[in-house]
N, C-alpha and C. Protein backbone atom coordinates (compact mmCIF):
# COMPACT_ATOMS: atom_id res chain seq x y z
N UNK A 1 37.64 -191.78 -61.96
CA UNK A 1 37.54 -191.14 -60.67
C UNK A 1 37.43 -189.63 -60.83
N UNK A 2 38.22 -189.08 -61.88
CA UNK A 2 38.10 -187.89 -62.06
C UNK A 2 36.43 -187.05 -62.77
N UNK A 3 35.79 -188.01 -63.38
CA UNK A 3 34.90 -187.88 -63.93
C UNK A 3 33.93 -187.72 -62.55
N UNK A 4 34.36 -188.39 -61.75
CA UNK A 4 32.81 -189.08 -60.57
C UNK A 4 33.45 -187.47 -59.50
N UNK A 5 34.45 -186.72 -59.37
CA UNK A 5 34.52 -185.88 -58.66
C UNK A 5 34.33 -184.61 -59.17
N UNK A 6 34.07 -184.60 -60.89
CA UNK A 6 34.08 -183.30 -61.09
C UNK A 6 32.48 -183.14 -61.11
N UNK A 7 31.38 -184.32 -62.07
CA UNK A 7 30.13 -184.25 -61.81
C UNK A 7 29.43 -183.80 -60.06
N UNK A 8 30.58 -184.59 -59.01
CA UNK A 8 29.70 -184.18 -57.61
C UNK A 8 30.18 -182.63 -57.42
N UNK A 9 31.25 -182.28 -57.80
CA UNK A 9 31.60 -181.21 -57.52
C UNK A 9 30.63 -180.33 -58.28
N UNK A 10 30.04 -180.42 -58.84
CA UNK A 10 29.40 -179.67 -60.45
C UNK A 10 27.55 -179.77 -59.66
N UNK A 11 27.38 -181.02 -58.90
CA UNK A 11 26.30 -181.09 -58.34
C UNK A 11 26.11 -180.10 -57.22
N UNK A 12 26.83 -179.97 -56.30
CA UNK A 12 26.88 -179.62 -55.08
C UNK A 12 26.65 -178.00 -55.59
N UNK A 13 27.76 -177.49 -56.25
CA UNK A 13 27.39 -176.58 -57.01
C UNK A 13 26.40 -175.63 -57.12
N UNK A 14 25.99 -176.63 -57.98
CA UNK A 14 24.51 -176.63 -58.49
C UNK A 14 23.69 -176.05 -57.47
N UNK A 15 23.68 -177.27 -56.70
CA UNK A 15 22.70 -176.89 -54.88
C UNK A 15 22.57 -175.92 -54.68
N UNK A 16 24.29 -175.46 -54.38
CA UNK A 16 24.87 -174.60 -53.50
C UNK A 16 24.19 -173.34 -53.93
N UNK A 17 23.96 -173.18 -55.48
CA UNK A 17 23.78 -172.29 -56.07
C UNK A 17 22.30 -171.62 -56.02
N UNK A 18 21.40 -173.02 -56.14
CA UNK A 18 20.07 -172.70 -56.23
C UNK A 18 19.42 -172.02 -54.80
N UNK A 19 20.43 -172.91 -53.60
CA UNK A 19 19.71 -172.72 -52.00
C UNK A 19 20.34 -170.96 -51.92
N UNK A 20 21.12 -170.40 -52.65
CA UNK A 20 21.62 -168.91 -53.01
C UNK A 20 20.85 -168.07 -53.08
N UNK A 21 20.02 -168.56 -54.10
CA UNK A 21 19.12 -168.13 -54.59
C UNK A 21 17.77 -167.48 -53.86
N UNK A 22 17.59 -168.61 -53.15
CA UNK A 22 16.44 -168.79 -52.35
C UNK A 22 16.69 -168.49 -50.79
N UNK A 23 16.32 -167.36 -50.37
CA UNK A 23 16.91 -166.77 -49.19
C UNK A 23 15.90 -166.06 -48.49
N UNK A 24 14.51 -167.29 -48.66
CA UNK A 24 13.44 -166.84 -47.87
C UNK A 24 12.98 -167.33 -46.89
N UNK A 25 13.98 -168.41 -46.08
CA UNK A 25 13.83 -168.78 -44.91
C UNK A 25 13.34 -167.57 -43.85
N UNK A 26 12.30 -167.57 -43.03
CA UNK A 26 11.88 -166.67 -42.24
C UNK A 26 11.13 -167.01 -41.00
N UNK A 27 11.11 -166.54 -40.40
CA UNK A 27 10.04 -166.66 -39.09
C UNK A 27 9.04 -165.17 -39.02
N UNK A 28 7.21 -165.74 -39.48
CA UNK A 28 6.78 -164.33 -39.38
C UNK A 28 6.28 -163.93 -38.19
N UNK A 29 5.66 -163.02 -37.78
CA UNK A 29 4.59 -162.65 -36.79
C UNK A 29 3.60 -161.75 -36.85
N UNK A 30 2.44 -161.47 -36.33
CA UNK A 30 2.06 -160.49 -36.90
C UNK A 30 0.64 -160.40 -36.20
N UNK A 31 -0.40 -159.71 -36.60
CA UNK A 31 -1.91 -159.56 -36.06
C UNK A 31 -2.58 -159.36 -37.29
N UNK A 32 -3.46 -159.55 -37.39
CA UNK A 32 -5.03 -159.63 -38.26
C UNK A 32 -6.03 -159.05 -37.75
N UNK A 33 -7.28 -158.27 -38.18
CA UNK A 33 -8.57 -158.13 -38.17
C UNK A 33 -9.14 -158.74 -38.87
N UNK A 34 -10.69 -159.60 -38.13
CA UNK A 34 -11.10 -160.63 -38.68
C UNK A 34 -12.58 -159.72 -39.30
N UNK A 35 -13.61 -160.14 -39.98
CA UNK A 35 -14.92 -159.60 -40.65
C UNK A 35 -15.41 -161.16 -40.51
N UNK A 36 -16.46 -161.36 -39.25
CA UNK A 36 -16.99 -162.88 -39.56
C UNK A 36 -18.04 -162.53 -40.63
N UNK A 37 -18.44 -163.60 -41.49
CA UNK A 37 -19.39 -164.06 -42.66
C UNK A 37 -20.08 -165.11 -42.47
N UNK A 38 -21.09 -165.00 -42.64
CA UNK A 38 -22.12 -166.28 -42.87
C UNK A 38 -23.21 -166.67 -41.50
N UNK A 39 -22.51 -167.54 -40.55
CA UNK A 39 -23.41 -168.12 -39.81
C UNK A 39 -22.59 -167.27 -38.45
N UNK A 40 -21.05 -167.03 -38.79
CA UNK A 40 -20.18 -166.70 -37.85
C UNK A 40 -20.74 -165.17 -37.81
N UNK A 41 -21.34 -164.57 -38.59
CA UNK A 41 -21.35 -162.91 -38.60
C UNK A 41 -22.86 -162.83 -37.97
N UNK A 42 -23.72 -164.16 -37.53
CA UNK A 42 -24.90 -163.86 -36.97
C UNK A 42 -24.41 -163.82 -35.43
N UNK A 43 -23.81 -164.22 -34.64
CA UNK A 43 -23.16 -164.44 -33.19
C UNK A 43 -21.91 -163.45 -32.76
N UNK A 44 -21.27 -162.96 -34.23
CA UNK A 44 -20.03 -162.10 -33.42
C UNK A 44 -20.21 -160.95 -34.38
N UNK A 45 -19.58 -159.81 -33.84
CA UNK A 45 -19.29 -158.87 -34.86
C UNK A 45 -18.09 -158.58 -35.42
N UNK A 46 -16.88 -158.85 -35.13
CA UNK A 46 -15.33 -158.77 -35.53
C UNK A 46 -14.50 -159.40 -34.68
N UNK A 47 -13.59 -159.71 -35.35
CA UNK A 47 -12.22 -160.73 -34.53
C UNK A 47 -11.01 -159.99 -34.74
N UNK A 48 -10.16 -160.17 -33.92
CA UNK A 48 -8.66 -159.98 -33.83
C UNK A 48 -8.31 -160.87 -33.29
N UNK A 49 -6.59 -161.32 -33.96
CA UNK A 49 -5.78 -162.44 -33.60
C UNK A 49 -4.50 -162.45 -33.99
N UNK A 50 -3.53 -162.95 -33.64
CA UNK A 50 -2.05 -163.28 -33.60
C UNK A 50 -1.80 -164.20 -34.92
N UNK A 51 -0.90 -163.63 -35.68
CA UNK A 51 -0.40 -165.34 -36.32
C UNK A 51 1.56 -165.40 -36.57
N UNK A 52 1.55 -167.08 -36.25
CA UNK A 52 2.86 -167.35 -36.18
C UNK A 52 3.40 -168.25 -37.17
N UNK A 53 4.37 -167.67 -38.52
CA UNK A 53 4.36 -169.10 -39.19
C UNK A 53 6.17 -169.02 -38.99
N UNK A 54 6.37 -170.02 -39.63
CA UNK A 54 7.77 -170.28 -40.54
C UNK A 54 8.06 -170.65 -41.62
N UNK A 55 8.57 -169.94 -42.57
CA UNK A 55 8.52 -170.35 -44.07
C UNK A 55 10.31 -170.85 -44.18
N UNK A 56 10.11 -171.85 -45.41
CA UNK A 56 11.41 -172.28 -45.30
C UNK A 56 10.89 -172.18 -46.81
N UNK A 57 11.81 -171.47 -47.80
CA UNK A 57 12.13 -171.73 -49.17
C UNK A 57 12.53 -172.81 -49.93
N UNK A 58 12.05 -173.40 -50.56
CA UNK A 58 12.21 -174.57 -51.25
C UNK A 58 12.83 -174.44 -52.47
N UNK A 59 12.64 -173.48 -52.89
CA UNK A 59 12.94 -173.03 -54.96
C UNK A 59 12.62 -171.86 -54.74
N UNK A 60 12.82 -171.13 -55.96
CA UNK A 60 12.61 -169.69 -56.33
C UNK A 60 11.25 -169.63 -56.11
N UNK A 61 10.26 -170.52 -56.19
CA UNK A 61 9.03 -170.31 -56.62
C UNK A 61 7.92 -170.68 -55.11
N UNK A 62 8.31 -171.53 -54.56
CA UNK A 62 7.47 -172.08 -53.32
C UNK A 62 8.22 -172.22 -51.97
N UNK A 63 7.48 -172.02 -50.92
CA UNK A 63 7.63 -172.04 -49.48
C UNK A 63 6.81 -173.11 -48.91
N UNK A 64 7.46 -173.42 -48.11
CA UNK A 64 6.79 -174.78 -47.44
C UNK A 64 6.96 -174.48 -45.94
N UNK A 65 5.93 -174.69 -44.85
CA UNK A 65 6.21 -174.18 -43.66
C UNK A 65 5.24 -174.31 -42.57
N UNK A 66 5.24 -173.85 -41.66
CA UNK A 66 4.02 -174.11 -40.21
C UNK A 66 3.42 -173.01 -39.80
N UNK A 67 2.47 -172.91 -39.43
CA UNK A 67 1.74 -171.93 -39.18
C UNK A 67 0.87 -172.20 -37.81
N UNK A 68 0.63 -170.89 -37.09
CA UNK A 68 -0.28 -171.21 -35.71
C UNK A 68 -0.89 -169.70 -35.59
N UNK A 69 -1.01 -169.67 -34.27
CA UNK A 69 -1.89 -168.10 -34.14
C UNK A 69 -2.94 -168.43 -33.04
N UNK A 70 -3.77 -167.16 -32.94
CA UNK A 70 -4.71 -167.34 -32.25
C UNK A 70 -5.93 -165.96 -32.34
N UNK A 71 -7.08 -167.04 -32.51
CA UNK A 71 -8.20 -165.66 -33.16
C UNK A 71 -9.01 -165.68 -32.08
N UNK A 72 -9.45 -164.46 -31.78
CA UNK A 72 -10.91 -164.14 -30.77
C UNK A 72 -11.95 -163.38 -31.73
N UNK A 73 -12.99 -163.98 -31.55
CA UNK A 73 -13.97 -163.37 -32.75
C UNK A 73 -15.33 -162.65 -31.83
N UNK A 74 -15.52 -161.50 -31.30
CA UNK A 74 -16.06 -161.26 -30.28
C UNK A 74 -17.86 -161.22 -30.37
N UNK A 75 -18.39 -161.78 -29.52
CA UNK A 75 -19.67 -162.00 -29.55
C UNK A 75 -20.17 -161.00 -29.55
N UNK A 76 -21.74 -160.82 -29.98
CA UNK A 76 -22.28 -159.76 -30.07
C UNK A 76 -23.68 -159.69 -29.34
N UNK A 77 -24.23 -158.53 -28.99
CA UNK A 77 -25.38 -158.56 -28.32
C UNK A 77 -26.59 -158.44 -28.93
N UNK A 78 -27.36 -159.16 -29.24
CA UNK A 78 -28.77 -158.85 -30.19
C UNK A 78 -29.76 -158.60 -28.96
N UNK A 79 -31.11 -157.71 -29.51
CA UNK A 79 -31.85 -157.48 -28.75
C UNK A 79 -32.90 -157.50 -30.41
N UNK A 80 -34.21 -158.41 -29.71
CA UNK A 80 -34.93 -158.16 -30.23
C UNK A 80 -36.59 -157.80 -29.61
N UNK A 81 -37.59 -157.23 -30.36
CA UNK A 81 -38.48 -156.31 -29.76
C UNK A 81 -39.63 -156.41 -30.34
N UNK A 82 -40.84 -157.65 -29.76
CA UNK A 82 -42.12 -158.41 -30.48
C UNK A 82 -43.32 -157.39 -29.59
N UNK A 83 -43.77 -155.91 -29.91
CA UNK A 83 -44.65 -155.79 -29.08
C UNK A 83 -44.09 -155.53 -27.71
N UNK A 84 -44.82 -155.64 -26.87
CA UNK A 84 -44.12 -155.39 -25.65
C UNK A 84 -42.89 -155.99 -24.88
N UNK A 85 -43.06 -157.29 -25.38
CA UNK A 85 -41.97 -158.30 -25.15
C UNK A 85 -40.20 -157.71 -25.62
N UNK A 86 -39.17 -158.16 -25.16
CA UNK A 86 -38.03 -157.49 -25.29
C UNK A 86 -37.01 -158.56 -24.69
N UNK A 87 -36.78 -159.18 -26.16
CA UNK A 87 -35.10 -160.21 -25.09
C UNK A 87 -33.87 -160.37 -25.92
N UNK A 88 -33.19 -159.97 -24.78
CA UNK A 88 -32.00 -159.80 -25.45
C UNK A 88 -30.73 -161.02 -24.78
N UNK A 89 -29.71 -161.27 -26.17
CA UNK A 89 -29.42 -162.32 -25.94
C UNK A 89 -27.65 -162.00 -26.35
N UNK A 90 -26.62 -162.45 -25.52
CA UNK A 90 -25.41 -162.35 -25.46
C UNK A 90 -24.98 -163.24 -25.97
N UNK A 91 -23.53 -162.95 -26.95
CA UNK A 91 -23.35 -164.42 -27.73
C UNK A 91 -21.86 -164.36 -26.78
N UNK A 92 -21.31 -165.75 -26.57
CA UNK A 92 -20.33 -165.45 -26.46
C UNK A 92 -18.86 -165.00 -27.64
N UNK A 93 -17.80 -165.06 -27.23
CA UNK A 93 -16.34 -164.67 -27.79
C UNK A 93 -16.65 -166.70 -28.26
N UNK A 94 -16.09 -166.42 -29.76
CA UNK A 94 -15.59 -167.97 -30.09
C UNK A 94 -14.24 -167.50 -30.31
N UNK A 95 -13.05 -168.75 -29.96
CA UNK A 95 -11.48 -168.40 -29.47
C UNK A 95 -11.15 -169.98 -30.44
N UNK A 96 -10.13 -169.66 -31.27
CA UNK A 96 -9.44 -170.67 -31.95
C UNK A 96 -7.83 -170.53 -32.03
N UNK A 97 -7.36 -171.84 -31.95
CA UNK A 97 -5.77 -171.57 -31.91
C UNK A 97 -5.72 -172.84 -32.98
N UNK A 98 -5.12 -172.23 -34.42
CA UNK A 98 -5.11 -172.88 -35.59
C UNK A 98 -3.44 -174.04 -35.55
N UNK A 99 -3.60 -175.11 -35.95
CA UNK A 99 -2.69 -175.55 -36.15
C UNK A 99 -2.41 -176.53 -37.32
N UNK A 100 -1.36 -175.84 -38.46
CA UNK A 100 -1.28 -175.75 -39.75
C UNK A 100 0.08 -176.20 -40.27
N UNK A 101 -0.32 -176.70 -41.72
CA UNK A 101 0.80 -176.86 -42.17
C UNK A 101 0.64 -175.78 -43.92
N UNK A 102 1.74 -175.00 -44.32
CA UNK A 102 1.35 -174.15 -45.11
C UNK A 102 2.24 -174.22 -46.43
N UNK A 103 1.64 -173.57 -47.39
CA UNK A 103 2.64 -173.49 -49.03
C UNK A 103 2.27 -172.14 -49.34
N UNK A 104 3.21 -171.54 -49.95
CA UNK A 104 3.28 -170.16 -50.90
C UNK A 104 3.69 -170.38 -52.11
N UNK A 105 3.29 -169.63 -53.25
CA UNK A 105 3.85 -169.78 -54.22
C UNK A 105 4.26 -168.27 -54.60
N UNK A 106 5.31 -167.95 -55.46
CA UNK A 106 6.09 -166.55 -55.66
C UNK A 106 6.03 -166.15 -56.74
N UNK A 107 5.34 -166.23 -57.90
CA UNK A 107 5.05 -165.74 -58.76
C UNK A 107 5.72 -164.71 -58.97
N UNK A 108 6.02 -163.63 -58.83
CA UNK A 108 6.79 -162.55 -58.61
C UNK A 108 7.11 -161.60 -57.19
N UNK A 109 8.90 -161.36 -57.41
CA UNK A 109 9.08 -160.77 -56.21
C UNK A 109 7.92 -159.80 -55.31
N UNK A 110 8.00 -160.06 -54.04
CA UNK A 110 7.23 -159.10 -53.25
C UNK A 110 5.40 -159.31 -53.62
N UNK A 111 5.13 -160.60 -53.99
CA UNK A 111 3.56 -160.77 -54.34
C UNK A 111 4.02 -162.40 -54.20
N UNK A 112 2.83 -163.13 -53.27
CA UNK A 112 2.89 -164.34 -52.96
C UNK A 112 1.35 -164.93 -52.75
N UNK A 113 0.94 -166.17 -52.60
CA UNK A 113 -0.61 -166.61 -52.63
C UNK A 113 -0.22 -167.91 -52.16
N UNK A 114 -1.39 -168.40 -51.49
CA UNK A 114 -1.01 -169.88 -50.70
C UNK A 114 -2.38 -170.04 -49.85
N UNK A 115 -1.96 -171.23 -49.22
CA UNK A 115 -2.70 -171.59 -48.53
C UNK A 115 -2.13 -172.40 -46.78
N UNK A 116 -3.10 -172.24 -46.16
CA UNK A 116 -3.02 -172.69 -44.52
C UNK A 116 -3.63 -174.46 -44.68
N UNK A 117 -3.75 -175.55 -43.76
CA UNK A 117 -4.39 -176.48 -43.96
C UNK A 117 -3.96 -177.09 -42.22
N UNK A 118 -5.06 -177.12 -41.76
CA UNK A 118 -4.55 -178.20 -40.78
C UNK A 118 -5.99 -178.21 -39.34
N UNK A 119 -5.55 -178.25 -38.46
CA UNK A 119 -6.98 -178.24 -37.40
C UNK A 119 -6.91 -177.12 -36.82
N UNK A 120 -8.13 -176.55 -36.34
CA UNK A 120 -8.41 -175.33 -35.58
C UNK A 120 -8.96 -175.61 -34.24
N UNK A 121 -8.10 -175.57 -33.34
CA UNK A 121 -8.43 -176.17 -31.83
C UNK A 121 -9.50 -175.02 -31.49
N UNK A 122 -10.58 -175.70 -30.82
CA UNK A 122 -11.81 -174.36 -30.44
C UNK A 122 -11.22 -174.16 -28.81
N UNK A 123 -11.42 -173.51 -28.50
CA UNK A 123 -10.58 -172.77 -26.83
C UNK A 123 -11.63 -172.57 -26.02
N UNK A 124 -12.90 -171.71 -26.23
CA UNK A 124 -13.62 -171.40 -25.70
C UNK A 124 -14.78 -172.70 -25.38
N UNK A 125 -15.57 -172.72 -24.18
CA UNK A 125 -16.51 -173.62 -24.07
C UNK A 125 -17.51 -174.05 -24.87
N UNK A 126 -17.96 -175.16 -25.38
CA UNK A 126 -18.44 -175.56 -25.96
C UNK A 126 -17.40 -175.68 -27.59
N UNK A 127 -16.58 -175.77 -27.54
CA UNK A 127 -16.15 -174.96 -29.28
C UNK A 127 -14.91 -176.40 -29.22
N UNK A 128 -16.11 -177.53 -30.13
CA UNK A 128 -14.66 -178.55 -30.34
C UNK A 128 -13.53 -178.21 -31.37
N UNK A 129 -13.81 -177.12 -32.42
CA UNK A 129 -12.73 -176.76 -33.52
C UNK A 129 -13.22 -177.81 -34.37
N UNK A 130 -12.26 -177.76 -35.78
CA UNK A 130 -12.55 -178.38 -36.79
C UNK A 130 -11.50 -178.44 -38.08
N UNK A 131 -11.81 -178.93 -39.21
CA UNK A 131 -11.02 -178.62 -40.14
C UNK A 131 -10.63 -177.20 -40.40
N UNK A 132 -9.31 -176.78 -40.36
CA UNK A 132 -9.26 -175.79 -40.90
C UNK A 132 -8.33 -175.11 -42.29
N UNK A 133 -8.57 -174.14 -42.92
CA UNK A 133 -7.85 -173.56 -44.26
C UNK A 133 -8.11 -172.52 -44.35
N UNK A 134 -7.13 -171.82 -45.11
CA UNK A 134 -6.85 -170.14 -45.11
C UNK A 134 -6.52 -169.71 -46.41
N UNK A 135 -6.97 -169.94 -47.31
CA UNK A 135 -6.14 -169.04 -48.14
C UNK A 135 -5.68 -167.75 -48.12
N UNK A 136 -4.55 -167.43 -48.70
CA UNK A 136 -4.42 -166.00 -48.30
C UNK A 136 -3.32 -165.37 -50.20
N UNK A 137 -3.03 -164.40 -49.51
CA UNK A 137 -2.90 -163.54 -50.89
C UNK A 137 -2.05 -161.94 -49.93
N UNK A 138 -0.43 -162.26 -50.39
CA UNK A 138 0.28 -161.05 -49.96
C UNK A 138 0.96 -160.30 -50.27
N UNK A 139 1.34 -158.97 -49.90
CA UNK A 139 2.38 -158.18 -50.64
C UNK A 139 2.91 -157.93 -49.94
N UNK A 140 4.25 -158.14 -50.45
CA UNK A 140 5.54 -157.44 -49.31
C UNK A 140 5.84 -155.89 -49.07
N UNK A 141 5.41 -155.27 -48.69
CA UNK A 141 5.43 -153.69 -48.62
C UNK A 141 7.06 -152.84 -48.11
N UNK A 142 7.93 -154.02 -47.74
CA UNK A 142 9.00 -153.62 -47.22
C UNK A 142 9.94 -155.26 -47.38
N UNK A 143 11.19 -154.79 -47.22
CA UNK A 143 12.05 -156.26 -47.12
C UNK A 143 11.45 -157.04 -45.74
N UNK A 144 10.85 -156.48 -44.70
CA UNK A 144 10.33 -156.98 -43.68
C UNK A 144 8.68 -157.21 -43.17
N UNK A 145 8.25 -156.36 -44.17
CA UNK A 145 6.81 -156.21 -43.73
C UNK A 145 5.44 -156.91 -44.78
N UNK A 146 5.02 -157.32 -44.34
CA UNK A 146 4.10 -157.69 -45.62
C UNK A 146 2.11 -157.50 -45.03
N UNK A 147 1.81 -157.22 -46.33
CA UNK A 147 0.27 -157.11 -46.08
C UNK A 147 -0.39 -158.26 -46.24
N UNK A 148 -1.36 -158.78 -45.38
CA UNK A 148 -2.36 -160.00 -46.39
C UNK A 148 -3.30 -159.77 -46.23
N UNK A 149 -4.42 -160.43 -47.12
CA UNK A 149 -5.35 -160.60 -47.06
C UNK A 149 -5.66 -162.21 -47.14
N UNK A 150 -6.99 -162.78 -46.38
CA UNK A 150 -7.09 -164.27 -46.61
C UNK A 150 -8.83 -163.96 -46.38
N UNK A 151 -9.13 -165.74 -46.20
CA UNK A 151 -10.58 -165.99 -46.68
C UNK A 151 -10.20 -167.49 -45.34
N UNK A 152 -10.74 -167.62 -43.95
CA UNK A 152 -10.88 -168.44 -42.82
C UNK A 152 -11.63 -168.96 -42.80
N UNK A 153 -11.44 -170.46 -42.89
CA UNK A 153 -12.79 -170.97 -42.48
C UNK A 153 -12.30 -172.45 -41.56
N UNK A 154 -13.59 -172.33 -40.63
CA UNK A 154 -12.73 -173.66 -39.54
C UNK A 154 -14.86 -174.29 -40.28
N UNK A 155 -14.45 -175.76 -40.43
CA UNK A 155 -15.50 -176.70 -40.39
C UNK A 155 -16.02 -177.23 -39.13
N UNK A 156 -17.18 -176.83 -38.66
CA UNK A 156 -17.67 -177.53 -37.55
C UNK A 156 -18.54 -178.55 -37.10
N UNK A 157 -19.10 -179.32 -36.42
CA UNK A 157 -19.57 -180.29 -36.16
C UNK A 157 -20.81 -179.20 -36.50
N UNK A 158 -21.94 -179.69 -37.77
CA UNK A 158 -23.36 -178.90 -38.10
C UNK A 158 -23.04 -177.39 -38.50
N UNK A 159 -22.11 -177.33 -38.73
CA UNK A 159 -21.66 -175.56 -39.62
C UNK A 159 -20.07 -175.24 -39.78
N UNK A 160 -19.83 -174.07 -39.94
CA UNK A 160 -18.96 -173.84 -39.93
C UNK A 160 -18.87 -172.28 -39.73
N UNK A 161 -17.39 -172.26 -39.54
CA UNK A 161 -17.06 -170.57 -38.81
C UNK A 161 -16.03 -169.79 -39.94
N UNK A 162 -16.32 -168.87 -40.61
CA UNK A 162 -15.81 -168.51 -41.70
C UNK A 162 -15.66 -166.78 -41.21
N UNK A 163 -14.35 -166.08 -41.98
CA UNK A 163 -14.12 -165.06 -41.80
C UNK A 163 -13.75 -164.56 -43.05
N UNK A 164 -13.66 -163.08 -42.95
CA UNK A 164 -12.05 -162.53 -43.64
C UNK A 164 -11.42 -161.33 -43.07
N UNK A 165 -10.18 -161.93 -43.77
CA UNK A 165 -9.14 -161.35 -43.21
C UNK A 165 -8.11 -160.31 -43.55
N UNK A 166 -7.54 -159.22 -42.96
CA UNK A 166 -6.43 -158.43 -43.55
C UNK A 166 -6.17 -158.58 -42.34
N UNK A 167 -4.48 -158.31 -42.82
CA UNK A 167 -3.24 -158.59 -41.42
C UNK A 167 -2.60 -157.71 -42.36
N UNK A 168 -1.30 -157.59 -40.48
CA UNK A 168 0.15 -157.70 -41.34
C UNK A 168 0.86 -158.26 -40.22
N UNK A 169 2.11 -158.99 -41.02
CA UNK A 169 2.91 -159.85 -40.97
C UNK A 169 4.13 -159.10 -41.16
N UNK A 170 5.18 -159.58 -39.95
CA UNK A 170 6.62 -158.75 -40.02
C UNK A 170 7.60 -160.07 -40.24
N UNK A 171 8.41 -159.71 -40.85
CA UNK A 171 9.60 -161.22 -40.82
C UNK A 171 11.02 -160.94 -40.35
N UNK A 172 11.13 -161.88 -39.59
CA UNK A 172 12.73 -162.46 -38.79
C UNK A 172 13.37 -162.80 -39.38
């Protein structure tokens, strides 16, 4: 009996010791500027958006957690000019509210890399959303503040909507 209480005691310990360790439970918040690319940079010219995660520390090394937000990527106005002819054409705002499940890994204090994964609800008309993922890549610039950068892309029914990104992110 004494054996079976000193091992749990020795376990718990243990736990007690490692969850010590790991004291990166957080709630972030924050804003981004978006740079659309590809098919997304022919219809808009730049986005801004909100993002909301929660990281819960798992080990010294990884975060496991949820993520949401919300991007407006603002349409742009082309005008084009054949000869006398002249038409110009308004794109609209495409609007996404991401909903994610996320991992970090910690490689070293105050420098982290991960990824977003989950669906990107489209908001605006016509815009069913799609698969979405984020990688991203951050530095903590303060015990509270951190910089990122990421790489957005939502999959769409015949294309897809791709960005990039720098934010910053404050933590609770």
């Amino acid at each position: 009996m004494r054996k079976v209480i000193t091992i749990v005691f020795v376990c718990l310990s243990a736990v007690f010791a490692a969850q010590a360790q790991v004291d990166r439970d957080s709630f972030r918040a924050g804003f981004h500027a978006a740079l659309p690319i590809g098919d997304a940079g022919d219809v808009s010219s730049f986005g801004l958006g909100l993002d909301l995660a929660y990281h819960v520390g798992i080990n010294r090394l990884i975060d496991l957690g949820v993520a949401t937000g919300f991007t407006n990527a603002f349409g742009k106005t082309e005008t084009v000019t054949e000869g006398p002819i002249t038409i110009e054409a308004e794109f609209d705002n495409v609007q996404f509210l991401p909903l994610a499940a996320l991992a970090r890994l910690y490689p070293t204090k105050g420098f982290n890399f991960g990824a977003d994964v989950g669906y990107a609800v489209g908001i605006n008309s016509g815009n069913e959303g799609g698969l979405y993922y984020r990688p991203t890549v951050a530095v903590t610039v303060s015990g509270t503040t951190e910089l990122a950068l990421s790489y957005t892309g939502v999959e769409l029914d015949g294309g897809s909507w791709n960005t990039v990104t720098a934010g910053v992110l404050f933590l609770f």
